[in-house]
N, C-alpha and C. Protein backbone atom coordinates (compact mmCIF):
# COMPACT_ATOMS: atom_id res chain seq x y z
N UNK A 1 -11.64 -69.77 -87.82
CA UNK A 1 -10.95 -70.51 -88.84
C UNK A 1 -10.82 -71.97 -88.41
N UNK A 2 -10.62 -72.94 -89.40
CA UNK A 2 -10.59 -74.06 -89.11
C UNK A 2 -9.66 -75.13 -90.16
N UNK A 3 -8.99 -75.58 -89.70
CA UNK A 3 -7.56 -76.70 -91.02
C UNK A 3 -8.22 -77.93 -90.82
N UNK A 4 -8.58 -78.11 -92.16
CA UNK A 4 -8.77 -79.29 -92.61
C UNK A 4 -7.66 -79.88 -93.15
N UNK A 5 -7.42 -81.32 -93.21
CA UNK A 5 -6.52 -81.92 -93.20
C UNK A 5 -6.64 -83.20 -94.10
N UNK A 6 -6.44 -83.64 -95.33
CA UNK A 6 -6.80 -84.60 -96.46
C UNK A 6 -6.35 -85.74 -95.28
N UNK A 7 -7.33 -86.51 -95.73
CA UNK A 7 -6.97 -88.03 -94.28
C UNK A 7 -7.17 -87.89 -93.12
N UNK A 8 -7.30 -86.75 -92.38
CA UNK A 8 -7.26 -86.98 -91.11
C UNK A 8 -9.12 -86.15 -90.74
N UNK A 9 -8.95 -84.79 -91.78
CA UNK A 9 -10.73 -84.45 -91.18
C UNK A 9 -11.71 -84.79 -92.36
N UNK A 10 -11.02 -85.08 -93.98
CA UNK A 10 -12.12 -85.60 -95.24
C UNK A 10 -10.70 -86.59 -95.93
N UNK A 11 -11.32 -86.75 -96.49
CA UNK A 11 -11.13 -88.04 -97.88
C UNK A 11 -11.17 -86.99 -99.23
N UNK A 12 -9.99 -87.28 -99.95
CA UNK A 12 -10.07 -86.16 -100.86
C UNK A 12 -9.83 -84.98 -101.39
N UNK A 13 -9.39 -83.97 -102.06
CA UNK A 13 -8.94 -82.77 -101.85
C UNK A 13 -7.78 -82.68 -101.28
N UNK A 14 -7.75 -81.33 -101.17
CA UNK A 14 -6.18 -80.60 -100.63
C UNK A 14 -6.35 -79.90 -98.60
N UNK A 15 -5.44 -79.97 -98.63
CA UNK A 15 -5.30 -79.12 -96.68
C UNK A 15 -5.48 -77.78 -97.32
N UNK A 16 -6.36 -77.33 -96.38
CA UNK A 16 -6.91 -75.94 -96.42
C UNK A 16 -7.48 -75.38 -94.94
N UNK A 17 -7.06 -74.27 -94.94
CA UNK A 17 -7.89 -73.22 -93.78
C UNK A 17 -9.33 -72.90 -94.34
N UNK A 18 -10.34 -73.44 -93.31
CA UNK A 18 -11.62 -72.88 -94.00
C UNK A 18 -11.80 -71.20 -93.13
N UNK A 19 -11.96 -70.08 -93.76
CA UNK A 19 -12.36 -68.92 -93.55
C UNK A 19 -13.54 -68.71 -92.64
N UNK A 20 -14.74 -68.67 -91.88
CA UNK A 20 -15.68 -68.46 -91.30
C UNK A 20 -16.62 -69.45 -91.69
N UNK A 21 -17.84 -69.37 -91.55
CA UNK A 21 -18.87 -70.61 -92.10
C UNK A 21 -20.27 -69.94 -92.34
N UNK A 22 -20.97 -70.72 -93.25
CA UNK A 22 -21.83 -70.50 -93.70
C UNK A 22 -22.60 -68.67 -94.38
N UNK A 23 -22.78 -68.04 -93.94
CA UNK A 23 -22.67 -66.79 -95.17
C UNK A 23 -22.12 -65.82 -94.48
N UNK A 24 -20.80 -65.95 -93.73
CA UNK A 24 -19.94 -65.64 -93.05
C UNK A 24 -18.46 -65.84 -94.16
N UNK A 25 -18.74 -67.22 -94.41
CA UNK A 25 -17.58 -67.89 -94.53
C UNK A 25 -16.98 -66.99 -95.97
N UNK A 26 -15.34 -66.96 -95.90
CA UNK A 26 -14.65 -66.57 -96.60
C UNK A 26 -13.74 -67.59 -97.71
N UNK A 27 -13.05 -66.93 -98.05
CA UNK A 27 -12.21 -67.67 -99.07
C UNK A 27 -11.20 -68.95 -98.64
N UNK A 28 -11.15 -69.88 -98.33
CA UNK A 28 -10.32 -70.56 -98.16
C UNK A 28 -8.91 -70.22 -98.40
N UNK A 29 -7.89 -70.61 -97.51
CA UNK A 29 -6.63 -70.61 -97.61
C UNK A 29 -5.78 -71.70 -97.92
N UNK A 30 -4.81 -72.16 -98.91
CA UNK A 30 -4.12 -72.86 -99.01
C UNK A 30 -2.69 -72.87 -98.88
N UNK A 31 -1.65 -73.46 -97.99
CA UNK A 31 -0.46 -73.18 -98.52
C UNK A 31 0.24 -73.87 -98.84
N UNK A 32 1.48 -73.55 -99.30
CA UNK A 32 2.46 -73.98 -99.75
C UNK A 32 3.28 -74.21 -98.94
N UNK A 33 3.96 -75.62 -98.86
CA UNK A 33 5.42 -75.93 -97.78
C UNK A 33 5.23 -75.84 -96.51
N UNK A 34 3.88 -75.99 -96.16
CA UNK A 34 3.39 -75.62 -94.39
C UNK A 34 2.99 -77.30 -94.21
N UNK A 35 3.78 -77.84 -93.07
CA UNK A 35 3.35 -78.87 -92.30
C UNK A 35 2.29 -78.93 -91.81
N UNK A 36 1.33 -79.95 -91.17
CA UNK A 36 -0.36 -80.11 -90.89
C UNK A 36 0.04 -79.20 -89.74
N UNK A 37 1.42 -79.59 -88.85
CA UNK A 37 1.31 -78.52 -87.42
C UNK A 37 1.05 -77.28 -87.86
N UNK A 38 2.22 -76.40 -88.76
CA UNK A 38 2.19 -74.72 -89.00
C UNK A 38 0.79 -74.92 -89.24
N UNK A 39 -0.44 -75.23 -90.18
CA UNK A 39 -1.46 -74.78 -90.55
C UNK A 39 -2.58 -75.05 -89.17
N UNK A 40 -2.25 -76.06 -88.55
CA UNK A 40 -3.25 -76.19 -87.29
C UNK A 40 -2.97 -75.16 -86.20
N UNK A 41 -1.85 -74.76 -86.47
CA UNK A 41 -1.06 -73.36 -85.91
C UNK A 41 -2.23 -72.50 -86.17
N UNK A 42 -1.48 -71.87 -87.54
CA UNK A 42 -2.46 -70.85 -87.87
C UNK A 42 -3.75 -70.63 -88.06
N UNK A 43 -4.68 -71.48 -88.20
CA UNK A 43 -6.13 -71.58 -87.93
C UNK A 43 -6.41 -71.31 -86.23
N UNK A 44 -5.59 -71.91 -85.71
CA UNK A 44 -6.06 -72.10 -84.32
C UNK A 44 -5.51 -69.97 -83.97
N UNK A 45 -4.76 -69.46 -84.25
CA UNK A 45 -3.96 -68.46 -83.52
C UNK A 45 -4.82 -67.62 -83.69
N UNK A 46 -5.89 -67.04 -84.60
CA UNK A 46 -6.76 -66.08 -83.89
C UNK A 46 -7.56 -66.51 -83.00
N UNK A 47 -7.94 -67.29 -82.61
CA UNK A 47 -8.37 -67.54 -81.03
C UNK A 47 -7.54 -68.17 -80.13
N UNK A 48 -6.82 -68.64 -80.05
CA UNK A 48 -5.91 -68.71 -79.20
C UNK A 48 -4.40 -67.92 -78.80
N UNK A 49 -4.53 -67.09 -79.27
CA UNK A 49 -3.54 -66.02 -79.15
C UNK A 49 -4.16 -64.96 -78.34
N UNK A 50 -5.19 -64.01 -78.47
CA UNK A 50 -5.85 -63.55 -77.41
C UNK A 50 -6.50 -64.21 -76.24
N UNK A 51 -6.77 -65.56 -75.98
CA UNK A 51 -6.63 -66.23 -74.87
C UNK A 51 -5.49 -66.26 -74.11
N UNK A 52 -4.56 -66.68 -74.79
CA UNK A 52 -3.32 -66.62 -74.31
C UNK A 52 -2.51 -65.10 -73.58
N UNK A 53 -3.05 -64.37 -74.24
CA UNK A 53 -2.34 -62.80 -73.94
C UNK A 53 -3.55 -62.40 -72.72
N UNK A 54 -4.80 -63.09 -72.77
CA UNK A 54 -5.14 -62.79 -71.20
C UNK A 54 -4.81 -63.31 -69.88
N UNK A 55 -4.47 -64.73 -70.43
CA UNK A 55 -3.90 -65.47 -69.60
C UNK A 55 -2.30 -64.41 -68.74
N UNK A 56 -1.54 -64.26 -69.37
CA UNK A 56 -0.68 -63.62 -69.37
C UNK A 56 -0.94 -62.37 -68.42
N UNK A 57 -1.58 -62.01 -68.76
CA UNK A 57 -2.02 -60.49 -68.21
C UNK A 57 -2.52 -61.22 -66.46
N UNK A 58 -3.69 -61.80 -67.09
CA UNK A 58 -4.08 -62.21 -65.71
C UNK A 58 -2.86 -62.48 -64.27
N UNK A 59 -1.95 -63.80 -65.01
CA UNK A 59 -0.98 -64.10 -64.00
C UNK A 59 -0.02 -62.70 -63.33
N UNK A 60 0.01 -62.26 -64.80
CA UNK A 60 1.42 -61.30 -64.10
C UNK A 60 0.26 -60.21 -63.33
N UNK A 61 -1.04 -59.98 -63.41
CA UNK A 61 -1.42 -59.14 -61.89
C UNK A 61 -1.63 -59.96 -60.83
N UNK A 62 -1.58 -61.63 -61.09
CA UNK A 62 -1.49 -61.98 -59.46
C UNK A 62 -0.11 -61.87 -59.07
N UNK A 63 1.12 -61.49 -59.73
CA UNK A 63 2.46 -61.39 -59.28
C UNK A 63 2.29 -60.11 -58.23
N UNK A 64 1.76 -58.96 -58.81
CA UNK A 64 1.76 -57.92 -58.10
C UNK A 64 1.27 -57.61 -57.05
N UNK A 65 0.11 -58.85 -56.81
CA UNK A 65 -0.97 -59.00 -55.56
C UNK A 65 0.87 -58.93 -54.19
């Protein structure tokens, strides 16, 4: 996923989550009352949320070392 952002990534249009790309790509998301952060949030959190939860994992088995 990826947030586009009117002014900051095109000229034009509305802020939107783009869905996958090219004949992958899904429906766009738009919302309502979400700041550029919440939506750069949520585009970004399926990949960075399972990074993060390995990260996690990783450290807490060097605790146990």
């Amino acid at each position: 996923m990826k947030s586009w952002i009117e002014g900051r990534d095109f000229d034009g249009g509305s802020n939107f989550i783009q869905t996958g790309s090219g004949a992958e790509r899904g429906e766009d998301i738009e919302m309502s009352g979400a700041t550029v952060a919440d939506q750069d949030f949520i585009a970004a959190a399926r990949q960075d949320i399972p990074r993060l939860i390995a990260e996690v994992r990783r450290l807490r088995a060097l605790q146990t070392k």
